[in-house]
N, C-alpha and C. Protein backbone atom coordinates (compact mmCIF):
# COMPACT_ATOMS: atom_id res chain seq x y z
N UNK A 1 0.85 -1.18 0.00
CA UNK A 1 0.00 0.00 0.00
C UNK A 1 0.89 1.24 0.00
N UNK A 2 0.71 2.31 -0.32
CA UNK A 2 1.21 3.41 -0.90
C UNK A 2 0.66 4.50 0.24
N UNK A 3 1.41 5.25 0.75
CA UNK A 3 0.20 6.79 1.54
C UNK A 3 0.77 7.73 1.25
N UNK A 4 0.50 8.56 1.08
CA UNK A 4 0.79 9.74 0.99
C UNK A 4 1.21 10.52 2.30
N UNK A 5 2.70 11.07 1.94
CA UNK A 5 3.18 12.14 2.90
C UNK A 5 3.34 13.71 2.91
N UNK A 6 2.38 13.88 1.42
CA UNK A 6 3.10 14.83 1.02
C UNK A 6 2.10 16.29 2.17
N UNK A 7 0.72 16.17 2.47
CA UNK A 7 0.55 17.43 3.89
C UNK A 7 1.16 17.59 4.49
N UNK A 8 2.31 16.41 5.67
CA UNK A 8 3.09 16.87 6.06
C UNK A 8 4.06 17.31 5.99
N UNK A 9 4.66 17.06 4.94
CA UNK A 9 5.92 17.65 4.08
C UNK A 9 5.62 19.48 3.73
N UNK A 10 4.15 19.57 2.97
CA UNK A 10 3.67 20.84 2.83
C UNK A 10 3.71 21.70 4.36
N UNK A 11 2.94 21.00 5.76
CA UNK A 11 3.22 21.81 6.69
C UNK A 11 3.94 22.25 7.27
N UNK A 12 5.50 21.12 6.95
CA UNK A 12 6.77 21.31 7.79
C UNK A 12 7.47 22.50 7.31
N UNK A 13 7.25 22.55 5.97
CA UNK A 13 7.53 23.80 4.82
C UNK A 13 6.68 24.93 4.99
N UNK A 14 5.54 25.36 5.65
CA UNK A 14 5.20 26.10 5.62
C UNK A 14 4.46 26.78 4.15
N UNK A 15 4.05 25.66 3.23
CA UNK A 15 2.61 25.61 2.06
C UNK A 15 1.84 25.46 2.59
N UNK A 16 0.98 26.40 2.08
CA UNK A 16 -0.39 26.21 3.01
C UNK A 16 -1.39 25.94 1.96
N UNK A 17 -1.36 25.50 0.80
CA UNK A 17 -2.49 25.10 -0.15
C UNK A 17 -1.81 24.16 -1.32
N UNK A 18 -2.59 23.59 -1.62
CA UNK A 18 -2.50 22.99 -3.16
C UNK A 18 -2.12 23.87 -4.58
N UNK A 19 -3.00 24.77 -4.50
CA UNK A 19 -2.79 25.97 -4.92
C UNK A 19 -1.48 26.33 -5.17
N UNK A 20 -0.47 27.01 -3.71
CA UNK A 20 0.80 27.09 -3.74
C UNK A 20 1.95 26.66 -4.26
N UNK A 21 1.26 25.30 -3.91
CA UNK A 21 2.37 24.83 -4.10
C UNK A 21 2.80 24.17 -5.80
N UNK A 22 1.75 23.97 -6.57
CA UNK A 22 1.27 24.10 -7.96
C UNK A 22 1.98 25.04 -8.61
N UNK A 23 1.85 26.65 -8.17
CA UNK A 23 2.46 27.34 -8.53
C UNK A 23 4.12 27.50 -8.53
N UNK A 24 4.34 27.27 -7.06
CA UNK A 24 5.97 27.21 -7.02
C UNK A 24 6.67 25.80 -7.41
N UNK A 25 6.00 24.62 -8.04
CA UNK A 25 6.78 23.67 -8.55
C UNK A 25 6.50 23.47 -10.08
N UNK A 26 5.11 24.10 -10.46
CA UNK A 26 4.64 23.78 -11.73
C UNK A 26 4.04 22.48 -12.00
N UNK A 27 3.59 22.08 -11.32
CA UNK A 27 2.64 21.15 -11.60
C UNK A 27 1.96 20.98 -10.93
N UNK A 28 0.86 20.62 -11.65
CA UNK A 28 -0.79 21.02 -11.88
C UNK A 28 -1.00 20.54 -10.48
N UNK A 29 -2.25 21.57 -10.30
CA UNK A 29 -3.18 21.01 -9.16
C UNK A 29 -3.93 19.78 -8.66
N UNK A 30 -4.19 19.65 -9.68
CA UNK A 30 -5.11 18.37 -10.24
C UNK A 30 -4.15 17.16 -9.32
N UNK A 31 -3.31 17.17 -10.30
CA UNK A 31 -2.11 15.96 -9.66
C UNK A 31 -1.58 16.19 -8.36
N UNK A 32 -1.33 17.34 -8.12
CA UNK A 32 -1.17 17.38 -6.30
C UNK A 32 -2.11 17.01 -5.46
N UNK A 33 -3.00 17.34 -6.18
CA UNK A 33 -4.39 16.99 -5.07
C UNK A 33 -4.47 15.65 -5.31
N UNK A 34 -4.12 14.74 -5.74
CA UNK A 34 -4.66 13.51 -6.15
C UNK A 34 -3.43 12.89 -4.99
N UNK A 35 -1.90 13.01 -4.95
CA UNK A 35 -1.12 12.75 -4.62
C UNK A 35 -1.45 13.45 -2.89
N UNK A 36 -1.67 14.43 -2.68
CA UNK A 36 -1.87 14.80 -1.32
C UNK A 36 -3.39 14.13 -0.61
N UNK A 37 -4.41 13.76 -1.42
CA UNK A 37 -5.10 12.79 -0.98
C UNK A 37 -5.15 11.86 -0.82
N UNK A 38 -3.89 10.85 -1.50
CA UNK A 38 -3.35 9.47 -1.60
C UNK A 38 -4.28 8.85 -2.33
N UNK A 39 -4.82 9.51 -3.47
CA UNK A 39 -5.60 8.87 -4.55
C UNK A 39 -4.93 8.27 -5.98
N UNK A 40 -5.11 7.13 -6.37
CA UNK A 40 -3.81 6.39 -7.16
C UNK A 40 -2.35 6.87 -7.28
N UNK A 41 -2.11 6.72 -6.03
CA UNK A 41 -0.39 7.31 -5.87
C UNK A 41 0.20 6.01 -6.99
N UNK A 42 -0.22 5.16 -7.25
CA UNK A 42 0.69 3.99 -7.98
C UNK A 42 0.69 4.52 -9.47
N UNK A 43 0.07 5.75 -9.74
CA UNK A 43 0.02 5.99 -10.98
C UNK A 43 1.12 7.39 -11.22
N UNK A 44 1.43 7.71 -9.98
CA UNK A 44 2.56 8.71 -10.34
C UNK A 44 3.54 8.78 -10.53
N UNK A 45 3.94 9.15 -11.94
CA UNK A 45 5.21 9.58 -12.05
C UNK A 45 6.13 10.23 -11.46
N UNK A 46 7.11 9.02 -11.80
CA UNK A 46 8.86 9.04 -10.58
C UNK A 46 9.14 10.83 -11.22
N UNK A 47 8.76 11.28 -12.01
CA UNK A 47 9.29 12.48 -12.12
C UNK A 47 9.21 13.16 -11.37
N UNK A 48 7.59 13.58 -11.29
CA UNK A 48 7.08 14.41 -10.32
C UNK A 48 7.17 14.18 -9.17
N UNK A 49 7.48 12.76 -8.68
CA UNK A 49 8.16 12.82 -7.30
C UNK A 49 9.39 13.57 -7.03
N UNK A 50 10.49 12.89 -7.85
CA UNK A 50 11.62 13.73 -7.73
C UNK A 50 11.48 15.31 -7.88
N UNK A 51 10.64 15.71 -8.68
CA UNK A 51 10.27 17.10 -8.75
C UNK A 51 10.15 17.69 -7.47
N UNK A 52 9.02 16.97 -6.71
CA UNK A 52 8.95 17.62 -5.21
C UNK A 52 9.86 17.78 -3.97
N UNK A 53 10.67 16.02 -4.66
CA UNK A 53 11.62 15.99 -3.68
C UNK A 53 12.90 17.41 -3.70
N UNK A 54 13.15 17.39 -5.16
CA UNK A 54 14.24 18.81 -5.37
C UNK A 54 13.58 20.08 -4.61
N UNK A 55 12.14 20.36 -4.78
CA UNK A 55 11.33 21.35 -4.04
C UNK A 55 11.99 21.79 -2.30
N UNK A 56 11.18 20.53 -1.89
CA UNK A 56 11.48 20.48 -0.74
C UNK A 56 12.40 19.88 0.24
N UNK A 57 13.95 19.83 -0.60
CA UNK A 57 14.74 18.92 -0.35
C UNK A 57 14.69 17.97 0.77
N UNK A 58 13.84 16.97 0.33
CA UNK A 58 13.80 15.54 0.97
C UNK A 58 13.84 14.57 0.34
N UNK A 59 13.29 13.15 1.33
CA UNK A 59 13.88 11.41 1.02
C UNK A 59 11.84 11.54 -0.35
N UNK A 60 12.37 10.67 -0.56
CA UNK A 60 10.73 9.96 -1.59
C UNK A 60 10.28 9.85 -0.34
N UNK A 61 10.20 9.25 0.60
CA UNK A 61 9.45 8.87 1.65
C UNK A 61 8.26 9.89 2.22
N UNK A 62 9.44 11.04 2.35
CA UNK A 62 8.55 12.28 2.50
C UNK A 62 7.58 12.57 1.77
N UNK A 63 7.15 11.94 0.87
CA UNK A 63 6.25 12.31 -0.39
C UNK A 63 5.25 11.23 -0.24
N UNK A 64 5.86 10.25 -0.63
CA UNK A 64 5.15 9.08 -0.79
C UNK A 64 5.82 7.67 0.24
N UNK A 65 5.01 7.24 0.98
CA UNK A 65 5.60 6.09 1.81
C UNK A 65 4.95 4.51 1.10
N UNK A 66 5.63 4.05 1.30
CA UNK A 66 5.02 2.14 0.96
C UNK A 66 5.34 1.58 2.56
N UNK A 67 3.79 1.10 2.92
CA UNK A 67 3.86 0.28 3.66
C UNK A 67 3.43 -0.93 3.30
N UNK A 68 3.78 -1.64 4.05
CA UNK A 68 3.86 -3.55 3.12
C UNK A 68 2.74 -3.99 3.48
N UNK A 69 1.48 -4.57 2.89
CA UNK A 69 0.68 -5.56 3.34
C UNK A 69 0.81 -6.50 4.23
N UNK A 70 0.48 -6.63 5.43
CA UNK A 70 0.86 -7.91 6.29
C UNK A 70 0.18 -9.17 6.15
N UNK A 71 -1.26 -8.60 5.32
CA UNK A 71 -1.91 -9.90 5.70
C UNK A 71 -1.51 -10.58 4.12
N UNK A 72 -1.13 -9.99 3.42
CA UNK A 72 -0.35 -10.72 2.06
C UNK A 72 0.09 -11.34 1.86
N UNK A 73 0.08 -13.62 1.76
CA UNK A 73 1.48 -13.98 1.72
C UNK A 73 2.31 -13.74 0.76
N UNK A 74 3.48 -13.77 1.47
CA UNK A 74 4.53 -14.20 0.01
C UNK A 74 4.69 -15.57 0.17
N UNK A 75 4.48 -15.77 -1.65
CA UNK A 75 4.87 -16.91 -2.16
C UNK A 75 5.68 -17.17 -2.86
């Protein structure tokens, strides 16, 4: 599973909207909001991660976290 980190990343930074932050990275709202709601994060492009990460110089994690399924086996 995939969550999204990127509100807290925005609050630690001191963005206070979607809006904002759209503007100061250039890309679209649409896709931030999708990514700050943790709505198909599996569909985003490694770009625009790295994009944010250069933003707000941090790990991917800060953006986007993977936590592992537990009840999943591996086979």
């Amino acid at each position: 599973m995939l969550k999204s980190n990127l509100g807290h990343t925005m609050l630690d930074n001191k963005i206070k909207s979607v809006a904002e932050l759209s503007r100061k990275v250039d890309i679209s709202r649409e896709t931030l909001r999708k990514i700050y709601n943790g709505q198909r994060l599996e569909t985003v492009s490694f770009e625009i991660v790295v994009k944010l990460c250069d933003f707000f110089k941090c790990q991917i994690k800060d953006i986007i976290e993977y936590i592992p399924d537990e009840t999943q086996e591996i086979v």
